[in-house]
PDB file of N, CA and C in Angstrom:
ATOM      1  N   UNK A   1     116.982-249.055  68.177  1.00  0.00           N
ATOM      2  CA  UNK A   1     115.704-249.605  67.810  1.00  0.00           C
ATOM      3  C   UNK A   1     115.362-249.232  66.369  1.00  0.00           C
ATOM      4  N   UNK A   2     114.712-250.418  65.851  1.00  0.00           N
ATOM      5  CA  UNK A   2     114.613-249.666  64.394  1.00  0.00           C
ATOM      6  C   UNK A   2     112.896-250.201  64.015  1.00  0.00           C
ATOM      7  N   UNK A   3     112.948-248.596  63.469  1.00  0.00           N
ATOM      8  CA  UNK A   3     111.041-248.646  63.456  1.00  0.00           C
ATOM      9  C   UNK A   3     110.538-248.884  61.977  1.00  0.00           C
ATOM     10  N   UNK A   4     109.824-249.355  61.822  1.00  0.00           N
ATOM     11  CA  UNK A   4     108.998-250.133  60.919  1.00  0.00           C
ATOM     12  C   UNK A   4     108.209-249.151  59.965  1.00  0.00           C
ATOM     13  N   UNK A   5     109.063-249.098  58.759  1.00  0.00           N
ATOM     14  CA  UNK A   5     107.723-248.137  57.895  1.00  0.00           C
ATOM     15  C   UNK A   5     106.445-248.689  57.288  1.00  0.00           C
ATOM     16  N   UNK A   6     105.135-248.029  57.544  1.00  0.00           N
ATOM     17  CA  UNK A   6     103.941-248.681  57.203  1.00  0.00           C
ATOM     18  C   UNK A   6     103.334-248.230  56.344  1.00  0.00           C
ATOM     19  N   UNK A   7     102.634-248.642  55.156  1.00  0.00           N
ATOM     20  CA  UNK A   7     101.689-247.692  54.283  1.00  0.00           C
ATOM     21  C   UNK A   7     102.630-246.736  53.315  1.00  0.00           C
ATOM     22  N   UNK A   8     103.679-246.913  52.890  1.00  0.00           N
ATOM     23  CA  UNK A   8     104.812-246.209  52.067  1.00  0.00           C
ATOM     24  C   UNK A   8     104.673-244.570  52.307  1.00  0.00           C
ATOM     25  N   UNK A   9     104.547-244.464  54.014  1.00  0.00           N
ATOM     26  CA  UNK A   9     105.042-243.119  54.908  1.00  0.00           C
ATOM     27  C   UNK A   9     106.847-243.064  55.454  1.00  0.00           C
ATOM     28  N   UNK A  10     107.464-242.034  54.409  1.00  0.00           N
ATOM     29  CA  UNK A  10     108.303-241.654  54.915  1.00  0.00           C
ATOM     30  C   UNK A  10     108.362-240.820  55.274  1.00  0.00           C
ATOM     31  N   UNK A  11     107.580-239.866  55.692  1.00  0.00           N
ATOM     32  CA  UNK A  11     107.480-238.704  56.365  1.00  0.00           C
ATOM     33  C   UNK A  11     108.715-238.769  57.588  1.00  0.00           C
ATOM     34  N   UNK A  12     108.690-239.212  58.538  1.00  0.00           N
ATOM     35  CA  UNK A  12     109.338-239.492  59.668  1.00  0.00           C
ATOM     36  C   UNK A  12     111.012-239.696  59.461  1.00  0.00           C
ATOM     37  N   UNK A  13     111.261-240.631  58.193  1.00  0.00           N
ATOM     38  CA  UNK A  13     112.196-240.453  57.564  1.00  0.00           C
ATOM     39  C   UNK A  13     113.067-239.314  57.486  1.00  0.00           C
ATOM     40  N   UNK A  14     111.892-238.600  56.445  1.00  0.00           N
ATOM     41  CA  UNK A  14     112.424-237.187  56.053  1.00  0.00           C
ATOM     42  C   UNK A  14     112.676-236.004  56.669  1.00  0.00           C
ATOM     43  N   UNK A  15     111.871-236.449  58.314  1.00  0.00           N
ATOM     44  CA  UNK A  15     112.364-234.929  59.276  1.00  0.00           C
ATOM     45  C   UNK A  15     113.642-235.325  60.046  1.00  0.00           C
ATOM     46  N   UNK A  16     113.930-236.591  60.123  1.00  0.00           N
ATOM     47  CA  UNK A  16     115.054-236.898  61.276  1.00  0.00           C
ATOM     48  C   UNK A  16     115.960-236.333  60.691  1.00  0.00           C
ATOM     49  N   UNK A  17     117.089-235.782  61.071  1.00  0.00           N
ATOM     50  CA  UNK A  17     118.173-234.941  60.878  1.00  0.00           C
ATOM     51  C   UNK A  17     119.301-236.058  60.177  1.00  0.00           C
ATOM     52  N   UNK A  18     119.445-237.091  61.023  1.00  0.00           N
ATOM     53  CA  UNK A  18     120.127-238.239  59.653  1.00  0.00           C
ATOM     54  C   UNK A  18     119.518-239.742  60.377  1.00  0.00           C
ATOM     55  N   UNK A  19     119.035-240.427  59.184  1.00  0.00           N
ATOM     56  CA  UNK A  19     118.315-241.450  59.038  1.00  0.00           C
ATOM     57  C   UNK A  19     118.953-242.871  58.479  1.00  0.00           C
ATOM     58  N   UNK A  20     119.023-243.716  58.478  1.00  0.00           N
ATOM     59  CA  UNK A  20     118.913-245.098  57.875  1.00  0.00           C
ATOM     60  C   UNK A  20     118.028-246.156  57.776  1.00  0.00           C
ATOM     61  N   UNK A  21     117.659-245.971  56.550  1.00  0.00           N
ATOM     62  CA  UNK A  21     116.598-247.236  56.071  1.00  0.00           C
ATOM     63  C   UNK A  21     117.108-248.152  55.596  1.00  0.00           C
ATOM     64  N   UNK A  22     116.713-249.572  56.069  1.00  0.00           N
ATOM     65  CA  UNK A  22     117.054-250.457  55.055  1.00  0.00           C
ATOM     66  C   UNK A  22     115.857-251.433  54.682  1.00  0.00           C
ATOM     67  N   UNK A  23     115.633-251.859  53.220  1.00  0.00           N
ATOM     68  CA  UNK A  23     114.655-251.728  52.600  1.00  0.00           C
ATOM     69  C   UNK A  23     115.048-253.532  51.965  1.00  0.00           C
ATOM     70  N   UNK A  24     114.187-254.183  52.579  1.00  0.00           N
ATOM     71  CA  UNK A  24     114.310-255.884  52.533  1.00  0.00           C
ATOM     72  C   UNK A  24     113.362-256.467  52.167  1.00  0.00           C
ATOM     73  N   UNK A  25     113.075-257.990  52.310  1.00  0.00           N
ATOM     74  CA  UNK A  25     112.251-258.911  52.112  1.00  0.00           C
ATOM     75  C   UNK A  25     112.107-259.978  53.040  1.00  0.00           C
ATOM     76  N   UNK A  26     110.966-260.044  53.274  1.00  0.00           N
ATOM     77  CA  UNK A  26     111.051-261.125  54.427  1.00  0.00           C
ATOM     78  C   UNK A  26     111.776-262.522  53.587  1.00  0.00           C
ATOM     79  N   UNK A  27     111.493-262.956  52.654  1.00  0.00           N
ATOM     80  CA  UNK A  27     112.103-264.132  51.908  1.00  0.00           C
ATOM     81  C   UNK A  27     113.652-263.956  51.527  1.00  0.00           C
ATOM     82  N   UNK A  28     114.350-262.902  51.921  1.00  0.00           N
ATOM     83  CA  UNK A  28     116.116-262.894  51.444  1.00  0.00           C
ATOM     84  C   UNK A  28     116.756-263.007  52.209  1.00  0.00           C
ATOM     85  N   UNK A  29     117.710-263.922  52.132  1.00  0.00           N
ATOM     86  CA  UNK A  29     118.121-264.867  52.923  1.00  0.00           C
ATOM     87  C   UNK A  29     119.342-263.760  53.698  1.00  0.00           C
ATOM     88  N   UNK A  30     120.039-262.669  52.620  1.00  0.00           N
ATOM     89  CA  UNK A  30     120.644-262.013  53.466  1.00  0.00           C
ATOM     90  C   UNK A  30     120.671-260.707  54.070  1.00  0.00           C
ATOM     91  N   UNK A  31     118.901-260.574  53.718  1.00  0.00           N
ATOM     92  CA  UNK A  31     118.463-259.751  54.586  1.00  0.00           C
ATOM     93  C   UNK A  31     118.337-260.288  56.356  1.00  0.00           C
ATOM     94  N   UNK A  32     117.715-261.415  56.083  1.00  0.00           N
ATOM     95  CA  UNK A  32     117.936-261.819  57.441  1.00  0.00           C
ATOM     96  C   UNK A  32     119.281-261.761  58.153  1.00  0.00           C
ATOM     97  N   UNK A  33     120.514-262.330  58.028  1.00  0.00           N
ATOM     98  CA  UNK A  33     121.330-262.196  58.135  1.00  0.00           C
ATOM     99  C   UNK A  33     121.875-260.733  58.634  1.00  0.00           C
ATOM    100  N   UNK A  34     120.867-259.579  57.852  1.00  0.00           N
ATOM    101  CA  UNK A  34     121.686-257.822  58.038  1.00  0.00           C
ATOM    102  C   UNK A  34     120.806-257.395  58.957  1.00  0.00           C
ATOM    103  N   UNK A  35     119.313-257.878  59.465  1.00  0.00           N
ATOM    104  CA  UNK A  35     118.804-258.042  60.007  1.00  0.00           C
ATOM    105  C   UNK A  35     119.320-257.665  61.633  1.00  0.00           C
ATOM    106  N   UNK A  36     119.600-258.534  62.482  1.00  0.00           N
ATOM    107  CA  UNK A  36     120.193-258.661  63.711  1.00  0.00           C
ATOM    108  C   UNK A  36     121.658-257.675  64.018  1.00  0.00           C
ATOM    109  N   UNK A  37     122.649-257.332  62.609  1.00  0.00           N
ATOM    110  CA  UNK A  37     123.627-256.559  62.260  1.00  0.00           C
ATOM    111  C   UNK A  37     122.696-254.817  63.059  1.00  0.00           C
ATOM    112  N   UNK A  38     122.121-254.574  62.061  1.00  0.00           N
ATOM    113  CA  UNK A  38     121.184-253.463  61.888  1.00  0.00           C
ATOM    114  C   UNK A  38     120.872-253.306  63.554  1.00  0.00           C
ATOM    115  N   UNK A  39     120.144-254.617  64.012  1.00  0.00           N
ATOM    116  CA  UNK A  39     119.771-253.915  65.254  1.00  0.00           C
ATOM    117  C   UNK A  39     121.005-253.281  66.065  1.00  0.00           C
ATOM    118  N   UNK A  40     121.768-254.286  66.304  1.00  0.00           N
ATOM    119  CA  UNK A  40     123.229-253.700  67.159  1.00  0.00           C
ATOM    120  C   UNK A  40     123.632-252.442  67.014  1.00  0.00           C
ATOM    121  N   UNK A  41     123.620-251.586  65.126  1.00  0.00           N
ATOM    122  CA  UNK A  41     124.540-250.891  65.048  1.00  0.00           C
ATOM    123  C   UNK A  41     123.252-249.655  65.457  1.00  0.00           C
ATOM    124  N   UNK A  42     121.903-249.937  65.156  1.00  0.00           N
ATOM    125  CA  UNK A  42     120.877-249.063  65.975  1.00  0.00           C
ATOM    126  C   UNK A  42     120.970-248.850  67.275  1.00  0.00           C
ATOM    127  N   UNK A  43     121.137-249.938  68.410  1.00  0.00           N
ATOM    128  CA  UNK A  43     121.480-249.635  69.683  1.00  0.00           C
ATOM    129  C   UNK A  43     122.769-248.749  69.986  1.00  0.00           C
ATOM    130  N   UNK A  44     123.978-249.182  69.319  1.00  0.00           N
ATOM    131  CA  UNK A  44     125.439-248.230  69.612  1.00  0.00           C
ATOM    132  C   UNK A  44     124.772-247.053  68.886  1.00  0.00           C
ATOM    133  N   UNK A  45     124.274-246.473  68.179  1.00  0.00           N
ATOM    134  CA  UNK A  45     124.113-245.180  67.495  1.00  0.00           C
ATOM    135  C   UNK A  45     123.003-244.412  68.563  1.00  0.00           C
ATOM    136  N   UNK A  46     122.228-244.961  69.367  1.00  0.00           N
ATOM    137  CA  UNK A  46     120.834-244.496  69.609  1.00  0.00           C
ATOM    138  C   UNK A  46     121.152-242.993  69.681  1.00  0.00           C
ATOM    139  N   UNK A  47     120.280-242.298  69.621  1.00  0.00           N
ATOM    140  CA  UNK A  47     120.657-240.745  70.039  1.00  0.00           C
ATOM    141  C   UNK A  47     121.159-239.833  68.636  1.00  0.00           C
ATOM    142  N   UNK A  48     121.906-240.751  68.129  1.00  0.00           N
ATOM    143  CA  UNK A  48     123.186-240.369  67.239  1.00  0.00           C
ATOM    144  C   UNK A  48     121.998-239.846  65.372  1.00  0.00           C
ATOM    145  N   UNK A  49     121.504-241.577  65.458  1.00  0.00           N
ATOM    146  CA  UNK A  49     120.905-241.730  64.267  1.00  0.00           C
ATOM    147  C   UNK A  49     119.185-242.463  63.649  1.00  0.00           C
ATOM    148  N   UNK A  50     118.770-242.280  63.508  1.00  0.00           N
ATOM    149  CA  UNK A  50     116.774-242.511  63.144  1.00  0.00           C
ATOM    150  C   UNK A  50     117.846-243.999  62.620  1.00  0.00           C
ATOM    151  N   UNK A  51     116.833-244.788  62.971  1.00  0.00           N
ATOM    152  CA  UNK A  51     117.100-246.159  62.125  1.00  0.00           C
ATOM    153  C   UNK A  51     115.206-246.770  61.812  1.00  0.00           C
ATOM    154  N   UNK A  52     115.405-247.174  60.553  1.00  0.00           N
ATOM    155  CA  UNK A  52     114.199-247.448  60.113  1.00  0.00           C
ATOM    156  C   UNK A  52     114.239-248.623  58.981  1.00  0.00           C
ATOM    157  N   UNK A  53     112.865-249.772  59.439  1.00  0.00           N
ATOM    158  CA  UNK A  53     113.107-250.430  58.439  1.00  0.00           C
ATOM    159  C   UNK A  53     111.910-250.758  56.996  1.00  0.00           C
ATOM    160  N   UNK A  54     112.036-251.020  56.179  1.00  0.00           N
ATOM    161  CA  UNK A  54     110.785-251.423  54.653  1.00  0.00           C
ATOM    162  C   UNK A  54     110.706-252.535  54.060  1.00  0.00           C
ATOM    163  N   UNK A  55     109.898-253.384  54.656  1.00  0.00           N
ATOM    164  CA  UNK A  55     109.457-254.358  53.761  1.00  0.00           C
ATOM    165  C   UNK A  55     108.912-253.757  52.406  1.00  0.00           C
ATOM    166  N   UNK A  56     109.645-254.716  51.216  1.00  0.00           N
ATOM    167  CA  UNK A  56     109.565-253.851  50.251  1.00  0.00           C
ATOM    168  C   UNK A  56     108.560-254.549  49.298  1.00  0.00           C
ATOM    169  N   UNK A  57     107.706-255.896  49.918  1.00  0.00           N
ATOM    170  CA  UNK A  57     106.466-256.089  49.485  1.00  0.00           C
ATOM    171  C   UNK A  57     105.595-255.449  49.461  1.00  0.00           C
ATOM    172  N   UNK A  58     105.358-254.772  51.292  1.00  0.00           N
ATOM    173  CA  UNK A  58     104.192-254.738  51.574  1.00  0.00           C
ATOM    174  C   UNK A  58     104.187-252.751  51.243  1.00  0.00           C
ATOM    175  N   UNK A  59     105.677-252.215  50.974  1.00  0.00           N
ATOM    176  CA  UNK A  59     105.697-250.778  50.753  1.00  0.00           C
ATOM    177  C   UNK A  59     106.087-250.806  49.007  1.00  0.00           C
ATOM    178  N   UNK A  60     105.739-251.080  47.853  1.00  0.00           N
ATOM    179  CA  UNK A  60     106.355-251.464  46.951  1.00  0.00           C
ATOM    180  C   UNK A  60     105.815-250.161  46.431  1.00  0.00           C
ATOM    181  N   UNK A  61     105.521-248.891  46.234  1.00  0.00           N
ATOM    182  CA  UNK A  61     105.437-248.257  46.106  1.00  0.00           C
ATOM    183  C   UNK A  61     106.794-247.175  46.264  1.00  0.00           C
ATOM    184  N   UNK A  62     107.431-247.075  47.882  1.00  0.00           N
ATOM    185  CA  UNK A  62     108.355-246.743  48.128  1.00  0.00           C
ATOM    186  C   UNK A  62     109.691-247.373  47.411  1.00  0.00           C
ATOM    187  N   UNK A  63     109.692-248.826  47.272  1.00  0.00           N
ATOM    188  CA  UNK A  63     110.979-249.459  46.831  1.00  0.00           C
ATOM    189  C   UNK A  63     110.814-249.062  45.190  1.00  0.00           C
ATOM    190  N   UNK A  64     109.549-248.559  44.560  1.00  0.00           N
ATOM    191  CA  UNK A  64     109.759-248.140  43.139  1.00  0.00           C
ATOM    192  C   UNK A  64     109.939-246.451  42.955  1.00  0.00           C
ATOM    193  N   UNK A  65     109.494-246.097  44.427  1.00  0.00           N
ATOM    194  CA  UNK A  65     110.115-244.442  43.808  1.00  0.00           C
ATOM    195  C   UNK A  65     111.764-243.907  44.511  1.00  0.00           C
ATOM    196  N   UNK A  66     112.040-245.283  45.067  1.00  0.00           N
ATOM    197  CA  UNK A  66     113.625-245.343  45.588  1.00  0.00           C
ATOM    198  C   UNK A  66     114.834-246.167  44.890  1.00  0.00           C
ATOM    199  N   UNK A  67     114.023-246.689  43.958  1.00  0.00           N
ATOM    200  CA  UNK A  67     114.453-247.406  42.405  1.00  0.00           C
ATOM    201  C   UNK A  67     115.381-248.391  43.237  1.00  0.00           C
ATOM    202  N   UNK A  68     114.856-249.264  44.465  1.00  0.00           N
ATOM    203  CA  UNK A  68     115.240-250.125  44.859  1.00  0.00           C
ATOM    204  C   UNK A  68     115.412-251.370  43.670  1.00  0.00           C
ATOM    205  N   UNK A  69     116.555-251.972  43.356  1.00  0.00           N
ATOM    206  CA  UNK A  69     116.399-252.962  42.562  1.00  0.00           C
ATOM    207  C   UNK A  69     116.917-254.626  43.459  1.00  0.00           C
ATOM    208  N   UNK A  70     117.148-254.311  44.145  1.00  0.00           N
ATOM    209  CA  UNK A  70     117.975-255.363  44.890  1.00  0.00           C
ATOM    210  C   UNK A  70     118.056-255.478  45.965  1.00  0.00           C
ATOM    211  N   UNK A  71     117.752-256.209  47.314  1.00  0.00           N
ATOM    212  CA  UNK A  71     117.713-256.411  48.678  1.00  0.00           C
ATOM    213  C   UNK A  71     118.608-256.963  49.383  1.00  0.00           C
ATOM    214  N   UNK A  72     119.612-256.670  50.700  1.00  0.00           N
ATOM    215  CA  UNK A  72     118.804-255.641  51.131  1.00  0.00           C
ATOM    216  C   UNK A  72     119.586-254.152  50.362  1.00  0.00           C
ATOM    217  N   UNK A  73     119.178-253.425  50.691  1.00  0.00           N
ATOM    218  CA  UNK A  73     119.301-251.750  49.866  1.00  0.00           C
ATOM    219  C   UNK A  73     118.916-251.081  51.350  1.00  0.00           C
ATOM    220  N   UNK A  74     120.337-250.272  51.509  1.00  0.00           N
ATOM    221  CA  UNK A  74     120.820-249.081  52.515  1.00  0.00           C
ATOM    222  C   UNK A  74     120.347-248.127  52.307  1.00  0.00           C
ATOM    223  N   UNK A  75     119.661-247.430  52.772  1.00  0.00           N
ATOM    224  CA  UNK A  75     120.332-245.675  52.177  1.00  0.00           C
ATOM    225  C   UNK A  75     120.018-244.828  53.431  1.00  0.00           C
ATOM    226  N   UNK A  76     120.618-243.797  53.254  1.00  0.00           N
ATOM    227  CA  UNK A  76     120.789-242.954  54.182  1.00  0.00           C
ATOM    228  C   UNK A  76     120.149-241.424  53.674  1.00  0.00           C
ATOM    229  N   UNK A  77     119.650-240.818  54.436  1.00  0.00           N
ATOM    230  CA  UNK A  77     119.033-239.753  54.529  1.00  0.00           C
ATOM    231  C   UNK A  77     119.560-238.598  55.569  1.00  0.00           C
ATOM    232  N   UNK A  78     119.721-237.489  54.769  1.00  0.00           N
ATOM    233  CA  UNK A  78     120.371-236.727  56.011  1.00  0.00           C
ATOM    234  C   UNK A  78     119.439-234.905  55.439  1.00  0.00           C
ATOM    235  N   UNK A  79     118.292-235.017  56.954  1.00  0.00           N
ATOM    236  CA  UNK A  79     117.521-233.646  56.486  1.00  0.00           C
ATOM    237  C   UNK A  79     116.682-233.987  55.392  1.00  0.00           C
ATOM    238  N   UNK A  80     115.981-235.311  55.218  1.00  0.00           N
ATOM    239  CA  UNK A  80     115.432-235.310  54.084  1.00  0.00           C
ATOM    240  C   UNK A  80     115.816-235.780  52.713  1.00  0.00           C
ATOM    241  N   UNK A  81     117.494-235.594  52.573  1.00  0.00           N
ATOM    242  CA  UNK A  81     117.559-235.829  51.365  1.00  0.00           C
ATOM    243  C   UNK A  81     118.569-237.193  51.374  1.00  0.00           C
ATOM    244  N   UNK A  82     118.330-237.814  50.276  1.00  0.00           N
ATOM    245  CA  UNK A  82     119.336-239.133  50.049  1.00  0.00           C
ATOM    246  C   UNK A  82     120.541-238.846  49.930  1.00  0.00           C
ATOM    247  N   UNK A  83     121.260-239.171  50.647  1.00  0.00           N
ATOM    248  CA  UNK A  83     123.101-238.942  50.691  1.00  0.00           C
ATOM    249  C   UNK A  83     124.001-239.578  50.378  1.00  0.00           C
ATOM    250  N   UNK A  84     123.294-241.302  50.507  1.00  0.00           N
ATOM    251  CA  UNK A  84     123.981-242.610  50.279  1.00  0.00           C
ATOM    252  C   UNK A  84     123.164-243.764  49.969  1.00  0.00           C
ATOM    253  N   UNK A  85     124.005-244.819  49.751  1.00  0.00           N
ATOM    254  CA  UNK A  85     123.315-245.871  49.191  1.00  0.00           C
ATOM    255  C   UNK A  85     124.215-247.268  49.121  1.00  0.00           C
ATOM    256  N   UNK A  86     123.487-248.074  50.170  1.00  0.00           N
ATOM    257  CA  UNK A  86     124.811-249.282  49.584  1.00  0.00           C
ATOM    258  C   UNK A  86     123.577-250.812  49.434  1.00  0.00           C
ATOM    259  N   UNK A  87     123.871-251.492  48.779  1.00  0.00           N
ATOM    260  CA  UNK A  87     123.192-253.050  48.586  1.00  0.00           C
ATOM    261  C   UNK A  87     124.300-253.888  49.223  1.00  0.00           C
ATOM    262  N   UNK A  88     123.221-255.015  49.575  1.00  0.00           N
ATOM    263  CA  UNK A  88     124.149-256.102  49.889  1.00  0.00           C
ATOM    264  C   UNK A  88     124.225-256.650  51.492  1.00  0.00           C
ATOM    265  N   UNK A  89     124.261-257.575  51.632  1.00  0.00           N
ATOM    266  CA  UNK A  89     124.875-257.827  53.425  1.00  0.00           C
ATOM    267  C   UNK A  89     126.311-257.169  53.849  1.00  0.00           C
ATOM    268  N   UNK A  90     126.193-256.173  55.096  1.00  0.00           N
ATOM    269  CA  UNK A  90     127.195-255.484  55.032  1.00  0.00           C
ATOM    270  C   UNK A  90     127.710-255.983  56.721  1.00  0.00           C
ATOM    271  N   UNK A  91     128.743-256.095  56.963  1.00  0.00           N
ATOM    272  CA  UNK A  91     128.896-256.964  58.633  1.00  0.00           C
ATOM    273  C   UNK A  91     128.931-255.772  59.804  1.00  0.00           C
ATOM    274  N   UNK A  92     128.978-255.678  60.829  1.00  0.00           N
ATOM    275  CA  UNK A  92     128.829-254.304  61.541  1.00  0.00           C
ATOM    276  C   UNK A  92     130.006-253.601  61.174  1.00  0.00           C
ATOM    277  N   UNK A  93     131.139-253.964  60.857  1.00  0.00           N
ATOM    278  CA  UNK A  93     132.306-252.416  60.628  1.00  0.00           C
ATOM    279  C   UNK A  93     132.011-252.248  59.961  1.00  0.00           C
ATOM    280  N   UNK A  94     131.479-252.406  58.494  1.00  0.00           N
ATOM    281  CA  UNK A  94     131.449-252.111  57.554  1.00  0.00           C
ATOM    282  C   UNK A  94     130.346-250.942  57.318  1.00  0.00           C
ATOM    283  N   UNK A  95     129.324-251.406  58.107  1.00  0.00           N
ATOM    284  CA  UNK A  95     128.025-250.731  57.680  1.00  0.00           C
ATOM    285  C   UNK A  95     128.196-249.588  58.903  1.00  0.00           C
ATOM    286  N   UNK A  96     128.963-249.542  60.089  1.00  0.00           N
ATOM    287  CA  UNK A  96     129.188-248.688  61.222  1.00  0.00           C
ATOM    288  C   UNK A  96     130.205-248.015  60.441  1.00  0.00           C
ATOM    289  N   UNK A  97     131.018-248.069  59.509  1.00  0.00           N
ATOM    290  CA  UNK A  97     131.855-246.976  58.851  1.00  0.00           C
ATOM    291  C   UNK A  97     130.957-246.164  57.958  1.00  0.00           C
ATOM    292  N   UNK A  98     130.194-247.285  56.786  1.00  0.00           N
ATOM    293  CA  UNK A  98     129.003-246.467  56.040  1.00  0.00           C
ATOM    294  C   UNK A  98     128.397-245.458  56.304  1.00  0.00           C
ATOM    295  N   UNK A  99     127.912-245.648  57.609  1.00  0.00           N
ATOM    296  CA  UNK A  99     127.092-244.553  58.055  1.00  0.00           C
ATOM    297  C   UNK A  99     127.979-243.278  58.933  1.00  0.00           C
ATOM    298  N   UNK A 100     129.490-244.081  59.535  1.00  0.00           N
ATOM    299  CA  UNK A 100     129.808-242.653  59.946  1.00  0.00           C
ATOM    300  C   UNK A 100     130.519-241.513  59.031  1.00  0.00           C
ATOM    301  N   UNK A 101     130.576-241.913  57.575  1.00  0.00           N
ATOM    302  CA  UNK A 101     131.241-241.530  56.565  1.00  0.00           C
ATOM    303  C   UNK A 101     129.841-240.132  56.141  1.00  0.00           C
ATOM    304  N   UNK A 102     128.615-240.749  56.402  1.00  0.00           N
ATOM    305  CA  UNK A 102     127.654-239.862  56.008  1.00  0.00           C
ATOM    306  C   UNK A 102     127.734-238.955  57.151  1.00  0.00           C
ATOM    307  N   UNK A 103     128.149-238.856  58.384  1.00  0.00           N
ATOM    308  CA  UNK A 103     127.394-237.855  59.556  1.00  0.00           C
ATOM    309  C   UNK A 103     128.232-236.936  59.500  1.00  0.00           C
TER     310      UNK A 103
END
């Protein structure tokens, strides 16, 4: 399941032990697309990994102190701190290796 950041609170983010945000637009075409990806690789991980997502309109605060330049934008958090980072539509192996490369 992947939970929805509101009001540019990452708090929740920052305590999970390892995290993934991915940080989109409702208007990008291949965010949608990473969209439905994301949920799957949230269900096989449950337990494993925080999955979280940022509209980066309505949090544009967060996407400027995460120097988001481009959607969608990965990153991973482990204890708080940024560990990784990938852009782009990524297909489930790809983005299920991404993240097991961080744990």
């Amino acid at each position: 399941m992947i939970k929805e950041i509101k009001n540019n609170d990452m708090q929740e983010v920052l305590e999970a032990s390892l995290a993934v945000v991915d940080f989109s637009a409702t208007w990008c075409g291949p965010c949608q697309m990473l969209a439905p990806v994301m949920e799957e690789v949230s269900n096989e991980l449950e337990g494993q990994v925080e999955f979280y997502g940022v509209d980066v309109d309505a949090n544009s605060n967060l996407a400027q102190q995460y120097k988001i330049m481009s959607v969608p934008s990965i990153l991973v958090f482990k204890k708080g701190e940024k560990v990784a980072q990938t852009v782009g539509y990524q297909d489930k192996d790809a983005l299920l290796e991404f993240i097991q490369q961080q744990q």
